[in-house]
Every structure is written in C-alpha cells, then in structure tokens.
C-alpha atoms as a PDB file:
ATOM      1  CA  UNK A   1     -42.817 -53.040 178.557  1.00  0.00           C
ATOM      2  CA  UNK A   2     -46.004 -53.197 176.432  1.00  0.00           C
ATOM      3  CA  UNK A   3     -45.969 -54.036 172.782  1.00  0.00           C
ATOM      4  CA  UNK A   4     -47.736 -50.809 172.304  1.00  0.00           C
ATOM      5  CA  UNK A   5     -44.909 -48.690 173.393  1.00  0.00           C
ATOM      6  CA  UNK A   6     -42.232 -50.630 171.805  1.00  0.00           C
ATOM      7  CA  UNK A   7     -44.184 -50.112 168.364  1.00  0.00           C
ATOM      8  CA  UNK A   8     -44.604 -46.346 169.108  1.00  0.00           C
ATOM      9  CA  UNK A   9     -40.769 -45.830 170.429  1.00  0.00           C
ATOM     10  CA  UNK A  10     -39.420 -48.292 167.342  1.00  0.00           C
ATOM     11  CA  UNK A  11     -41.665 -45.522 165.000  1.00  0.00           C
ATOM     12  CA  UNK A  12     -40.302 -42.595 166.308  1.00  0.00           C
ATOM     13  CA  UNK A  13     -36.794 -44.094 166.707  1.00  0.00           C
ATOM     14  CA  UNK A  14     -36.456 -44.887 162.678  1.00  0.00           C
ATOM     15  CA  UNK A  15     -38.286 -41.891 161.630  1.00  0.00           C
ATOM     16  CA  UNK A  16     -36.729 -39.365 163.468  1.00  0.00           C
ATOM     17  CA  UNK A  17     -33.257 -41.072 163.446  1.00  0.00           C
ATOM     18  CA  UNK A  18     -32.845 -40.178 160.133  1.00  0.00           C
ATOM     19  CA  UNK A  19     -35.535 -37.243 159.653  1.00  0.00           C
ATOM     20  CA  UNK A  20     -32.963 -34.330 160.868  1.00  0.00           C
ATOM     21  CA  UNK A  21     -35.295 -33.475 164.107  1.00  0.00           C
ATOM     22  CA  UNK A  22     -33.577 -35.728 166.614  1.00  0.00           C
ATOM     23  CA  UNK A  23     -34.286 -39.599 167.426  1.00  0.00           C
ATOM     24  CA  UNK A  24     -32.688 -39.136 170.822  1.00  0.00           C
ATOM     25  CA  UNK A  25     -34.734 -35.814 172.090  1.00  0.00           C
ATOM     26  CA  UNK A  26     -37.764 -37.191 170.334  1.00  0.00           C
ATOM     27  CA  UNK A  27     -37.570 -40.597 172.649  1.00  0.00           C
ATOM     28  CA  UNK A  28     -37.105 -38.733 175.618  1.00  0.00           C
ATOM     29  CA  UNK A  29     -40.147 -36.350 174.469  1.00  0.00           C
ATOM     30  CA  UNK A  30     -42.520 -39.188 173.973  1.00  0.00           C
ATOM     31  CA  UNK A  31     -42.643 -40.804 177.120  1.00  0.00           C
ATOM     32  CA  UNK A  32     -42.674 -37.215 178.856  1.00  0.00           C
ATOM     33  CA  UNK A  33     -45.613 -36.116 176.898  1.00  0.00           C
ATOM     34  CA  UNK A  34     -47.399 -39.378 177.587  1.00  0.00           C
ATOM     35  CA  UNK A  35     -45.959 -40.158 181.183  1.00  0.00           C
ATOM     36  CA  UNK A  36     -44.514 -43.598 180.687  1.00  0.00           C
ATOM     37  CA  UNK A  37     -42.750 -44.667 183.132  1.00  0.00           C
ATOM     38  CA  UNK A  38     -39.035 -44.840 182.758  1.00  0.00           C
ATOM     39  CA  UNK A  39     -37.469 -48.463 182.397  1.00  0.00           C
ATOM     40  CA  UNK A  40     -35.829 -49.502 185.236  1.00  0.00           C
ATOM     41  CA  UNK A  41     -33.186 -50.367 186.213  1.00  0.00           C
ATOM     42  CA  UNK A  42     -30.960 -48.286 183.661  1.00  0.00           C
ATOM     43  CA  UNK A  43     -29.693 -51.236 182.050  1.00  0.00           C
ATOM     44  CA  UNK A  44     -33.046 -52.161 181.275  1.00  0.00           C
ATOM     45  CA  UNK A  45     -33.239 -48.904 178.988  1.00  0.00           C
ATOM     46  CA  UNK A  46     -29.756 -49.033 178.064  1.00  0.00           C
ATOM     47  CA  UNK A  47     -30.798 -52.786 176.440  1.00  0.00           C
ATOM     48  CA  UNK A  48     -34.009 -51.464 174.252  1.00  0.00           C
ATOM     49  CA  UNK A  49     -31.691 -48.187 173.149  1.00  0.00           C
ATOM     50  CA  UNK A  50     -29.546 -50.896 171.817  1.00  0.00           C
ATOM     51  CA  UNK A  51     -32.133 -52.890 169.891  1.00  0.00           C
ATOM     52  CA  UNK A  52     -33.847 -49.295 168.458  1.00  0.00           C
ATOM     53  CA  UNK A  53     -30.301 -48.691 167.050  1.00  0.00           C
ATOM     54  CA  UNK A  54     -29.675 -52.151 165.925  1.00  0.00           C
ATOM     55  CA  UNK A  55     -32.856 -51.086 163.742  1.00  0.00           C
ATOM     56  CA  UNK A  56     -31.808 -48.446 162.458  1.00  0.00           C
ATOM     57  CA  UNK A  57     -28.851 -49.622 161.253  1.00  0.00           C
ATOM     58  CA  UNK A  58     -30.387 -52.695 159.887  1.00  0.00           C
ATOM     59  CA  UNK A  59     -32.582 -50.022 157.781  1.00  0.00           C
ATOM     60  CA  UNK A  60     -29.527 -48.046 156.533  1.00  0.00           C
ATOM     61  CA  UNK A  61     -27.751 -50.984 155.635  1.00  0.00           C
ATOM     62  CA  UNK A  62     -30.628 -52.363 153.654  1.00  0.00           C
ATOM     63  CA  UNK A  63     -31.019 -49.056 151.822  1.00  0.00           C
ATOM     64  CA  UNK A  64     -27.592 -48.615 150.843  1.00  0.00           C
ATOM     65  CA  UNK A  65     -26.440 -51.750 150.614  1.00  0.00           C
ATOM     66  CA  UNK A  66     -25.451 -51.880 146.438  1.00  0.00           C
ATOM     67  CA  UNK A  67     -22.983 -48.731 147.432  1.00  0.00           C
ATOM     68  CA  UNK A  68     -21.809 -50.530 150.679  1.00  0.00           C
ATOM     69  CA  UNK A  69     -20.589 -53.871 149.077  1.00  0.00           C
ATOM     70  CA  UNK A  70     -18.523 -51.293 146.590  1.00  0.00           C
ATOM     71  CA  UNK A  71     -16.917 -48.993 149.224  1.00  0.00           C
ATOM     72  CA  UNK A  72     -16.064 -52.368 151.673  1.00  0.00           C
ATOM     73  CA  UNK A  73     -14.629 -54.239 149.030  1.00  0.00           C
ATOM     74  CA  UNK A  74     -12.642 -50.943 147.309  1.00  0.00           C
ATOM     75  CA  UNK A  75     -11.604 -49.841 150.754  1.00  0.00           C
ATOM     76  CA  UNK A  76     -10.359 -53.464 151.573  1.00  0.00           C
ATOM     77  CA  UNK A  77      -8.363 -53.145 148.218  1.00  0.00           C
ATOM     78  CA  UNK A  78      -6.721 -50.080 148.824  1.00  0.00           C
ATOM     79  CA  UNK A  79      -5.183 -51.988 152.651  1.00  0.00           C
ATOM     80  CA  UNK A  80      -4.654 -54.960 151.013  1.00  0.00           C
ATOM     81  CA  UNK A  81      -3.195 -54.213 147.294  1.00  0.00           C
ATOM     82  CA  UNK A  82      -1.938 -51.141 147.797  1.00  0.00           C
ATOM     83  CA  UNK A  83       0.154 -51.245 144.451  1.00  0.00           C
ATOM     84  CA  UNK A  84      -3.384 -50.287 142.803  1.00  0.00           C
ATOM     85  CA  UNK A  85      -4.824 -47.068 142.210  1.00  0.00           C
ATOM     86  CA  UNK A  86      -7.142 -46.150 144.856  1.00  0.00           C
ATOM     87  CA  UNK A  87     -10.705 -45.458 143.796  1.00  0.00           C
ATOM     88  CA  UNK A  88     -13.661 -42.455 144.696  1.00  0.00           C
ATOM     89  CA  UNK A  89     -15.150 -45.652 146.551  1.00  0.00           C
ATOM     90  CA  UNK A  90     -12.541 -46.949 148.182  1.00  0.00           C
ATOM     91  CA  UNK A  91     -11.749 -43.417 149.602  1.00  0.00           C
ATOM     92  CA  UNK A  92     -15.197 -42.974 150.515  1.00  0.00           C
ATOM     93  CA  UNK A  93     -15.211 -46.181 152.672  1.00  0.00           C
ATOM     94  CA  UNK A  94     -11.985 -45.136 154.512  1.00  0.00           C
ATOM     95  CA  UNK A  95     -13.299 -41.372 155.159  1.00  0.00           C
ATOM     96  CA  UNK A  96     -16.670 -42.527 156.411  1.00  0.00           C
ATOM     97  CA  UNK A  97     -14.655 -43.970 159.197  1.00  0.00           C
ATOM     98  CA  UNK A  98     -12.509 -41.582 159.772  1.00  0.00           C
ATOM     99  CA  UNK A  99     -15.858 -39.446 160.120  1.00  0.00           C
ATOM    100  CA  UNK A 100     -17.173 -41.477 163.006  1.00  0.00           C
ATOM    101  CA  UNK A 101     -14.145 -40.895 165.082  1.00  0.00           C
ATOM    102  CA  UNK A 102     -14.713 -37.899 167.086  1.00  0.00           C
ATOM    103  CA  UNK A 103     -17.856 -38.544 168.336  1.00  0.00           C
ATOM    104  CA  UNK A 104     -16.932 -42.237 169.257  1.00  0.00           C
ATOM    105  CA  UNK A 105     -14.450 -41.344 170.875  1.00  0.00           C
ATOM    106  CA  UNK A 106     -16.336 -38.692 172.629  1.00  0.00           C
ATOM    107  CA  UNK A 107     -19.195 -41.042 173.152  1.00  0.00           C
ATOM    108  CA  UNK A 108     -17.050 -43.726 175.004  1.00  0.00           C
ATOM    109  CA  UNK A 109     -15.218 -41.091 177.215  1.00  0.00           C
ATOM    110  CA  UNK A 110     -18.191 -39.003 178.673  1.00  0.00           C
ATOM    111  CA  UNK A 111     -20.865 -41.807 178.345  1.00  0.00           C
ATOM    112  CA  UNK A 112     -22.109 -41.179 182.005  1.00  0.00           C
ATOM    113  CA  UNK A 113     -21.695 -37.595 182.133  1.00  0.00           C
ATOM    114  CA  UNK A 114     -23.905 -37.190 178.792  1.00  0.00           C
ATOM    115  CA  UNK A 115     -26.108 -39.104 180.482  1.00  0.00           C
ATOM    116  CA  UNK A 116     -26.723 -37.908 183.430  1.00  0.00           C
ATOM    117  CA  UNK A 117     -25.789 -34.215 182.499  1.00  0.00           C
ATOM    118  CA  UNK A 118     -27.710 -33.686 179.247  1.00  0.00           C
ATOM    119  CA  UNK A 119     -31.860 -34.876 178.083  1.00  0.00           C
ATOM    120  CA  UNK A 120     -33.471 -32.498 179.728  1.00  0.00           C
ATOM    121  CA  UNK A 121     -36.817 -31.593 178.275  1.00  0.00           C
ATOM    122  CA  UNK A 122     -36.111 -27.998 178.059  1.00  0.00           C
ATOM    123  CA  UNK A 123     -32.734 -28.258 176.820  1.00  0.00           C
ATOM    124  CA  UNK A 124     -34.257 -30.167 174.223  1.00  0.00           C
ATOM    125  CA  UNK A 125     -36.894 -27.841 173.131  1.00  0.00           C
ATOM    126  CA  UNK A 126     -34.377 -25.131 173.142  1.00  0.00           C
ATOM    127  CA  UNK A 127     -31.549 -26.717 171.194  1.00  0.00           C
ATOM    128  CA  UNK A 128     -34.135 -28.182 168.798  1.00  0.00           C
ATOM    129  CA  UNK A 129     -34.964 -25.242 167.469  1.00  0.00           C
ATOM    130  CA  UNK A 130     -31.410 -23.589 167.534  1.00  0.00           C
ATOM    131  CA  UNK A 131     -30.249 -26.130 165.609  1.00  0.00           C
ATOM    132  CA  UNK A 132     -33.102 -25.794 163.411  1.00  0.00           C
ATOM    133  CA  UNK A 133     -32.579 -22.156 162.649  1.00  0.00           C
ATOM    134  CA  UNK A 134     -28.893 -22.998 161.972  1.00  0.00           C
ATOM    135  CA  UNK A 135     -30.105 -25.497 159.479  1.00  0.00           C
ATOM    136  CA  UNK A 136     -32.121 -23.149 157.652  1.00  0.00           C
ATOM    137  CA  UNK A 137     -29.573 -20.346 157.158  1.00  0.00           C
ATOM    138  CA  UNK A 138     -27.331 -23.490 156.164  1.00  0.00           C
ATOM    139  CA  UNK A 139     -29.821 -24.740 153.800  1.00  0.00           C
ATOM    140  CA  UNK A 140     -29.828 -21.144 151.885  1.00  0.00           C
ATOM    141  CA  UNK A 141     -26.778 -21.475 151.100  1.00  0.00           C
ATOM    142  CA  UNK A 142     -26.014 -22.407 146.888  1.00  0.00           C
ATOM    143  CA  UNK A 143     -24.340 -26.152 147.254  1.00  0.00           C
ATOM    144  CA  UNK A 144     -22.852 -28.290 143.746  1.00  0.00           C
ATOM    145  CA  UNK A 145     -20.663 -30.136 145.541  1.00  0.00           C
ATOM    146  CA  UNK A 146     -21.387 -34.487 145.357  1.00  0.00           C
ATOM    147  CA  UNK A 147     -20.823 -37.116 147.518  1.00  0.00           C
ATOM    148  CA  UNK A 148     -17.504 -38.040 144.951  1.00  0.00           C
ATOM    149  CA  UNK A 149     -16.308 -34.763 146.393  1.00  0.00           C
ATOM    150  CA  UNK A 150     -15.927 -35.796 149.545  1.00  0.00           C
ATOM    151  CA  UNK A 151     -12.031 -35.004 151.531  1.00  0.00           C
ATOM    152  CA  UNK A 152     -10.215 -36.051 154.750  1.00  0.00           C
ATOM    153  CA  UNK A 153     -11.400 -31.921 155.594  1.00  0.00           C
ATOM    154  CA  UNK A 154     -15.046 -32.627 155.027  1.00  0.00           C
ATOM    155  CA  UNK A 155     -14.852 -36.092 157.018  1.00  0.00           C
ATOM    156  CA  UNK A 156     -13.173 -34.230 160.459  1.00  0.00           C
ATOM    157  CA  UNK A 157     -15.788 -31.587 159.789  1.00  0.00           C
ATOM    158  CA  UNK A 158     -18.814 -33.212 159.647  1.00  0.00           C
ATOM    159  CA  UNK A 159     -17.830 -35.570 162.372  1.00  0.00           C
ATOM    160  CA  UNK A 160     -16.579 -33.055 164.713  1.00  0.00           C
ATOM    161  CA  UNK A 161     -20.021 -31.750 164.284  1.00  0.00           C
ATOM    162  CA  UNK A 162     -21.645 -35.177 164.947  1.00  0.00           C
ATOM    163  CA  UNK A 163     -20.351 -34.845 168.420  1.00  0.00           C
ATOM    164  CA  UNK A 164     -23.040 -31.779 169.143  1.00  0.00           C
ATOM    165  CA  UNK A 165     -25.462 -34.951 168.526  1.00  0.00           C
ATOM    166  CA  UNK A 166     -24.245 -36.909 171.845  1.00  0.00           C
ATOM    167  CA  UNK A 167     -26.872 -34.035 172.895  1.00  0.00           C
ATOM    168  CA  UNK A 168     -30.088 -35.136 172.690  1.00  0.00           C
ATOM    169  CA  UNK A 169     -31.966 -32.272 170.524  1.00  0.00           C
ATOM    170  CA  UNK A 170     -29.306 -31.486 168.289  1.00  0.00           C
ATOM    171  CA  UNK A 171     -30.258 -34.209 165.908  1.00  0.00           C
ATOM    172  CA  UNK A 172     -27.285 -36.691 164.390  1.00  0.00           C
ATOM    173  CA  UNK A 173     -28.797 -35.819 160.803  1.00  0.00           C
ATOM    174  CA  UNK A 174     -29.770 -32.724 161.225  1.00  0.00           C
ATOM    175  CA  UNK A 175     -26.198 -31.419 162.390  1.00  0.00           C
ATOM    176  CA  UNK A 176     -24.235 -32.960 159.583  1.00  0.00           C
ATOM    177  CA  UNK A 177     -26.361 -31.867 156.711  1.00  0.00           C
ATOM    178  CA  UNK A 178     -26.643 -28.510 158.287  1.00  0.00           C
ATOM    179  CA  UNK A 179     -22.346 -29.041 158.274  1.00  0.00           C
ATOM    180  CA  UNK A 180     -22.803 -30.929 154.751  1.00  0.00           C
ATOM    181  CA  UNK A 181     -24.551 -27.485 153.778  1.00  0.00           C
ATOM    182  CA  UNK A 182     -22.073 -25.628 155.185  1.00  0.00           C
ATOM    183  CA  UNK A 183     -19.015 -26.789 152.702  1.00  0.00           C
ATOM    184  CA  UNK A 184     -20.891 -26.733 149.618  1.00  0.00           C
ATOM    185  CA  UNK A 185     -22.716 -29.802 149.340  1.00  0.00           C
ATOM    186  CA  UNK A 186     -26.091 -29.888 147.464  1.00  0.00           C
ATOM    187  CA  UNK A 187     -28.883 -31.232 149.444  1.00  0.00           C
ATOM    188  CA  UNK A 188     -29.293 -34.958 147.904  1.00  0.00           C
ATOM    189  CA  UNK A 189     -25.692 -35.252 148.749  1.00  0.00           C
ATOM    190  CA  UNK A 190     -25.770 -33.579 152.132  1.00  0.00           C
ATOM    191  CA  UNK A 191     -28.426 -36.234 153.163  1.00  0.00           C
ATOM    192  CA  UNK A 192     -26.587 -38.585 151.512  1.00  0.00           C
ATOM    193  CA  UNK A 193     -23.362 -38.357 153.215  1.00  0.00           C
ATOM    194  CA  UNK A 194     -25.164 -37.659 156.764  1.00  0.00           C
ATOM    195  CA  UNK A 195     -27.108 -41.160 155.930  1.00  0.00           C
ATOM    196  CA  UNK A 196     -23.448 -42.799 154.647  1.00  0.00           C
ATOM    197  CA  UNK A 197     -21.707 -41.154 157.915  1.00  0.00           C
ATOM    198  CA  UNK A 198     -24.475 -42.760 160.169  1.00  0.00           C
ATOM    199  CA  UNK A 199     -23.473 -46.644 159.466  1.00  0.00           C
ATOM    200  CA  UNK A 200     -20.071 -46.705 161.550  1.00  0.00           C
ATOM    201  CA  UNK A 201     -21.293 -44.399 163.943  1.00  0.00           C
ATOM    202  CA  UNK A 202     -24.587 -46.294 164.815  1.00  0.00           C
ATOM    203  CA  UNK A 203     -22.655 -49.401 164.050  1.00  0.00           C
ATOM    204  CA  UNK A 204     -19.930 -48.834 166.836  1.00  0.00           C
ATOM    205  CA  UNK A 205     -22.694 -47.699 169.337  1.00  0.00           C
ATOM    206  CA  UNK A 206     -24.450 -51.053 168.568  1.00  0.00           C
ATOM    207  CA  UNK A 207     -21.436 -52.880 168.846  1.00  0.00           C
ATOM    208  CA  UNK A 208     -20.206 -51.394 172.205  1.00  0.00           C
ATOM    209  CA  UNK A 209     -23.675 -51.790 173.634  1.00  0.00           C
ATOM    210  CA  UNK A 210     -24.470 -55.154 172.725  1.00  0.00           C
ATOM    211  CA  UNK A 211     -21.337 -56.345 173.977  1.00  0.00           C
ATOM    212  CA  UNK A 212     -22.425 -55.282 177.947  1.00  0.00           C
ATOM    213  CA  UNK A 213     -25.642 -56.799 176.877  1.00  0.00           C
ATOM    214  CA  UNK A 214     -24.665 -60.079 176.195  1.00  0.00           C
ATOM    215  CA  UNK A 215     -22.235 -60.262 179.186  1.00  0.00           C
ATOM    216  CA  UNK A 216     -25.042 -58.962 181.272  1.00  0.00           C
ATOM    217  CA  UNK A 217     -28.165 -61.062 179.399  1.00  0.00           C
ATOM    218  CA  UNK A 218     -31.474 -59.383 178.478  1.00  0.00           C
ATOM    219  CA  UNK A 219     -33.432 -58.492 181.083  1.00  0.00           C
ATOM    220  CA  UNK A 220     -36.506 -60.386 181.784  1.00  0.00           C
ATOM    221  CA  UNK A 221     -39.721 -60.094 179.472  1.00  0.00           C
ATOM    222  CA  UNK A 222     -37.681 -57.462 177.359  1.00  0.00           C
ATOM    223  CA  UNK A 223     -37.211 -60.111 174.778  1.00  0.00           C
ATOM    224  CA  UNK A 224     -40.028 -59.119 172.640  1.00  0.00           C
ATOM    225  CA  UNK A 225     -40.383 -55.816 173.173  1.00  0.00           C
ATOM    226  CA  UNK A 226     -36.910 -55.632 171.676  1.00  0.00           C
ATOM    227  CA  UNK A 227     -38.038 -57.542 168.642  1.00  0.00           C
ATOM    228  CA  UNK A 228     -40.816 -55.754 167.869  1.00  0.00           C
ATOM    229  CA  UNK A 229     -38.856 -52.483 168.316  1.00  0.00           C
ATOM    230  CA  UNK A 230     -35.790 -53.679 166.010  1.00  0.00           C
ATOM    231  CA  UNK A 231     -38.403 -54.642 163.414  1.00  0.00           C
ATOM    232  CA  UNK A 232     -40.422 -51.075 164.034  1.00  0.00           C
ATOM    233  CA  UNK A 233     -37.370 -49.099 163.770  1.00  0.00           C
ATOM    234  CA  UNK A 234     -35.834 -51.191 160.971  1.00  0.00           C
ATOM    235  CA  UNK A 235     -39.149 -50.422 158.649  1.00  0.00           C
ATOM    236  CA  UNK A 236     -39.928 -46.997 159.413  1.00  0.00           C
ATOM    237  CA  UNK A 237     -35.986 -46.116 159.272  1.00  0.00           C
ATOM    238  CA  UNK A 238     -36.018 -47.112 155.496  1.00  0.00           C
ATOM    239  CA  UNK A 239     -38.912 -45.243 155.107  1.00  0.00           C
ATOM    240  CA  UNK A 240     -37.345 -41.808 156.370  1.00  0.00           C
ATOM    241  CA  UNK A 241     -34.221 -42.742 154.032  1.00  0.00           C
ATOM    242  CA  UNK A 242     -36.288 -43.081 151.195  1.00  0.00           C
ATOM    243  CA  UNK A 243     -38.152 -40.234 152.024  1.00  0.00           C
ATOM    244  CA  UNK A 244     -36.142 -37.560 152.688  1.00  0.00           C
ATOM    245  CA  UNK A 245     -34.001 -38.307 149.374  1.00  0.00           C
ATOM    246  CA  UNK A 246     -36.975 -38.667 147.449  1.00  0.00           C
ATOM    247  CA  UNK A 247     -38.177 -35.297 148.947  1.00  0.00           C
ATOM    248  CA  UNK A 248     -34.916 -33.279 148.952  1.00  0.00           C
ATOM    249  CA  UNK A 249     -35.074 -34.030 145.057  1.00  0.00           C
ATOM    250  CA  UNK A 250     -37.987 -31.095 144.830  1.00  0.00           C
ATOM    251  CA  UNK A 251     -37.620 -29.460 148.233  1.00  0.00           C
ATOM    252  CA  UNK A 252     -35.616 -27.747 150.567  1.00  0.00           C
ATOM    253  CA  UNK A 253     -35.409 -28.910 154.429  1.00  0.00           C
ATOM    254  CA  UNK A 254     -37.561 -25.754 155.303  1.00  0.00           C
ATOM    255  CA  UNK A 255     -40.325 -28.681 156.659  1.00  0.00           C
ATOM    256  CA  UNK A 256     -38.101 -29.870 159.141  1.00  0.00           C
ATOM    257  CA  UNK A 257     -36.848 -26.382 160.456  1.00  0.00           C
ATOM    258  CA  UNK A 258     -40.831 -25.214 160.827  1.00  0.00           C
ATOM    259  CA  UNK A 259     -41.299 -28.629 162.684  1.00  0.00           C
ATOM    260  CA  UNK A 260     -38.649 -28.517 165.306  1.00  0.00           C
ATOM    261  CA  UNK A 261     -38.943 -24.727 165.787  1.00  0.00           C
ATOM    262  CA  UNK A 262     -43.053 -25.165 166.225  1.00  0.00           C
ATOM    263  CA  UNK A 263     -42.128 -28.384 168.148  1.00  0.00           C
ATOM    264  CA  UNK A 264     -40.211 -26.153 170.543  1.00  0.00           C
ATOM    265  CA  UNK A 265     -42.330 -23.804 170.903  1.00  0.00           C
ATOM    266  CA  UNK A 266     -44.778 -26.093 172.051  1.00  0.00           C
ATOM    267  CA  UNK A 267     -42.734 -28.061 175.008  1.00  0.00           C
ATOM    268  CA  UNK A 268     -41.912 -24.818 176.086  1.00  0.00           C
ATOM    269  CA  UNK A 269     -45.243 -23.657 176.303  1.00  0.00           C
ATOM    270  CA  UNK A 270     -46.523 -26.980 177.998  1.00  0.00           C
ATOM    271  CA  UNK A 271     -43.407 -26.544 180.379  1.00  0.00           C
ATOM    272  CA  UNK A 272     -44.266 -23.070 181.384  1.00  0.00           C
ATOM    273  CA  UNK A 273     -47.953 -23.242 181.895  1.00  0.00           C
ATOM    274  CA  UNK A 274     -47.703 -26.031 183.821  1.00  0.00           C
ATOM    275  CA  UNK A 275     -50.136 -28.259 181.670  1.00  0.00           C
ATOM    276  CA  UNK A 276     -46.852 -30.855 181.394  1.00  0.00           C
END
C-alpha cells in the first residue's frame, strides 16, 4: 500500500469516525471514487481496518482520558467495595458497557454476512442520507437532559441503535446522537455520550481483531502503512472530538445532515450517469 493512501484513509477514518457521516461508508467511498485497488487478500484489509480503529481509539482515549481514569476507578469500586455508595461515575462506567453489548454481540455473530451482504456504494448513498434526515428531525427536538442523566434505558437504547452502524452508511455517531436526541439529551451531551459509548465498542472490535492478527502476523510491507495510518487516524480523530464539541456549543448538527444528504445525492448521480 502507498504511504499516500494510508495518510488519506487514516484522515478520513478519524474524521469521519467521529464526525456523524460514517467512517465505514466513507472508506469504502474513497477508494471507489478514486479506483484503488482493493487490498488483497481480505486479511490484508481486515489488518489496516484494525490499525485505523486502533487510532481512533487511541484519539478518544487521549481526549477523554481525565473522565476515563474517574469512571474505571469508580466503576472498579462499586465491584470491588460494594458496601459504598455507588457514584454518577461509577454508574456511567458500568452503563457504557452495557451500551456496547448489542452491537458486539451482533458484530461477532454476523461478521461475514455484514460483510459480504452490506457496503454497497448505493446502499451507502441511500442510507446516508436517510439517516441524515432522521438526524435532523432528531436534532429539532428541545433536549436538557446531561450526560449525569444517563439510565440502564438510555444505555440499551442507544446501543440497540449502534447496531444500525454494523451498516456501513448509517454512521456509529451519527445514529446514537440522533438516539441521544431522541430521549432528551442536549446536543453537547448527545455527542458526548456517542463519543463515551464509542471506547468499548471500538475497543472490543480492536481487541477481537488484533487477536487474529497476531496469530496470523502482519502481512508483508503492511507494517508501515499501518503506522502511518494509526498515527493519521489517531490525530485527525482528536481533532473531530474537539471539534464537534467545540462546534455543537453554538450550532446545531444541520452541517452534517446538508453534507451527507448532498453527499448522496452526488454518488447517486455519479452512479446513474455512468461517470463512476
């Protein structure tokens, strides 16, 4: 794999990982649009997927790492003396868990059928801007609720709507804001959450990944490219964090809807006339 391409699949990997507009549709858009070739064989792919995500989660981690070391050590509190009160933080820890269940689960059972089933390009242009339209009417919506507000209800909710995300188009984020949005939550804390929800799910992908990785090894001259896309993905993923909650402070998500819908529009069009 060129350098080049690892850079420009490590940008759109932490950018649109976290942007709610799909990391998975967008990777699968970029070589289309561009014709590179696909990496063979699969495990090949499967291995750089693996070290896009590990940057990701590197960049999550590093952004919210002050409220991490709280909700680990709180939630290890609550297993370990559970004669104390529990506390918003070690709730938090346990529910963001629980949150990551039904589309782990999901993932593991129908990996291959996902897969093979779902990525198409049009299915991605159409459920990117379904999804985006379902965001916006979400995002009308008046939301108070915090993060601190956050139940056992909320945490099957939003992650039985992380599942639509094993589709490739849906977008992870975008899907459990829109959800977030849904049951009151005010837009810093929808993104919030979504961000929060995204550490055990990326971190269990990562984990059951790497695992076939290392019993398989790397595949030759991937090394590097893997590098540079970790450290790609890892940079550009705090950026979008940072971002978005900077930006959701004075604005509504109405940018990303009128991206993905346009976005849409345009694969559509390129799919139709026969130009792509």
């Amino acid at each position: 794999m060129p350098i080049f391409h690892a850079i420009v699949l490590g940008l759109t990997q932490g950018f649109s990982e976290f942007l709610p507009i799909s990391s998975s549709g967008h990777l699968i858009l970029v070589r289309w649009l561009f014709k590179w070739p696909e990496l063979t064989p699969p495990s090949t792919a499967k291995a750089f997927d693996v070290a896009l995500h590990l940057g990701t989660l590197i960049a999550v981690v590093a952004y919210f790492w002050r409220e991490l070391i709280v909700y680990v050590r709180d939630g290890a509190q609550m297993v370990l003396h559970r004669e104390r009160p529990s506390t918003v933080e070690g709730r938090m820890a346990w529910l963001l868990i629980l949150s990551a269940v039904p589309a782990g689960l999901v993932g593991a059972l129908f990996e291959s059928a996902v897969e093979e089933k779902l990525g198409k390009v049009w299915l991605i242009a159409v459920t990117s801007i379904v999804f985006a339209l379902l965001l916006a009417w979400a995002d009308r919506r008046t939301g108070i609720r915090k993060v601190e507000s956050y139940t056992r209800k909320d945490a099957l909710v939003l992650g039985a709507a992380q599942m639509l995300a094993l589709n490739p188009g849906t977008s992870r984020s975008g899907v459990t804001i829109t959800a977030a949005r849904f049951t009151g939550f005010d837009r810093d804390a929808a993104a919030r959450l979504s961000f929060l929800m995204s550490i055990p799910v990326i971190g269990g992908a990562v984990v059951f990944k790497m695992a076939k990785l290392l019993k398989d090894g790397i595949p030759h001259g991937l090394a590097i490219p893997m590098l540079v896309g970790i450290v790609t993905a890892a940079i550009s993923g705090w950026i979008a964090v940072w971002g978005t909650i900077k930006l959701l402070r004075t604005r509504s998500f109405m940018p990303f809807v009128v991206y993905r819908v346009v976005m849409g529009v345009v694969v559509l069009l390129l799919l139709a006339t026969g130009v792509r």
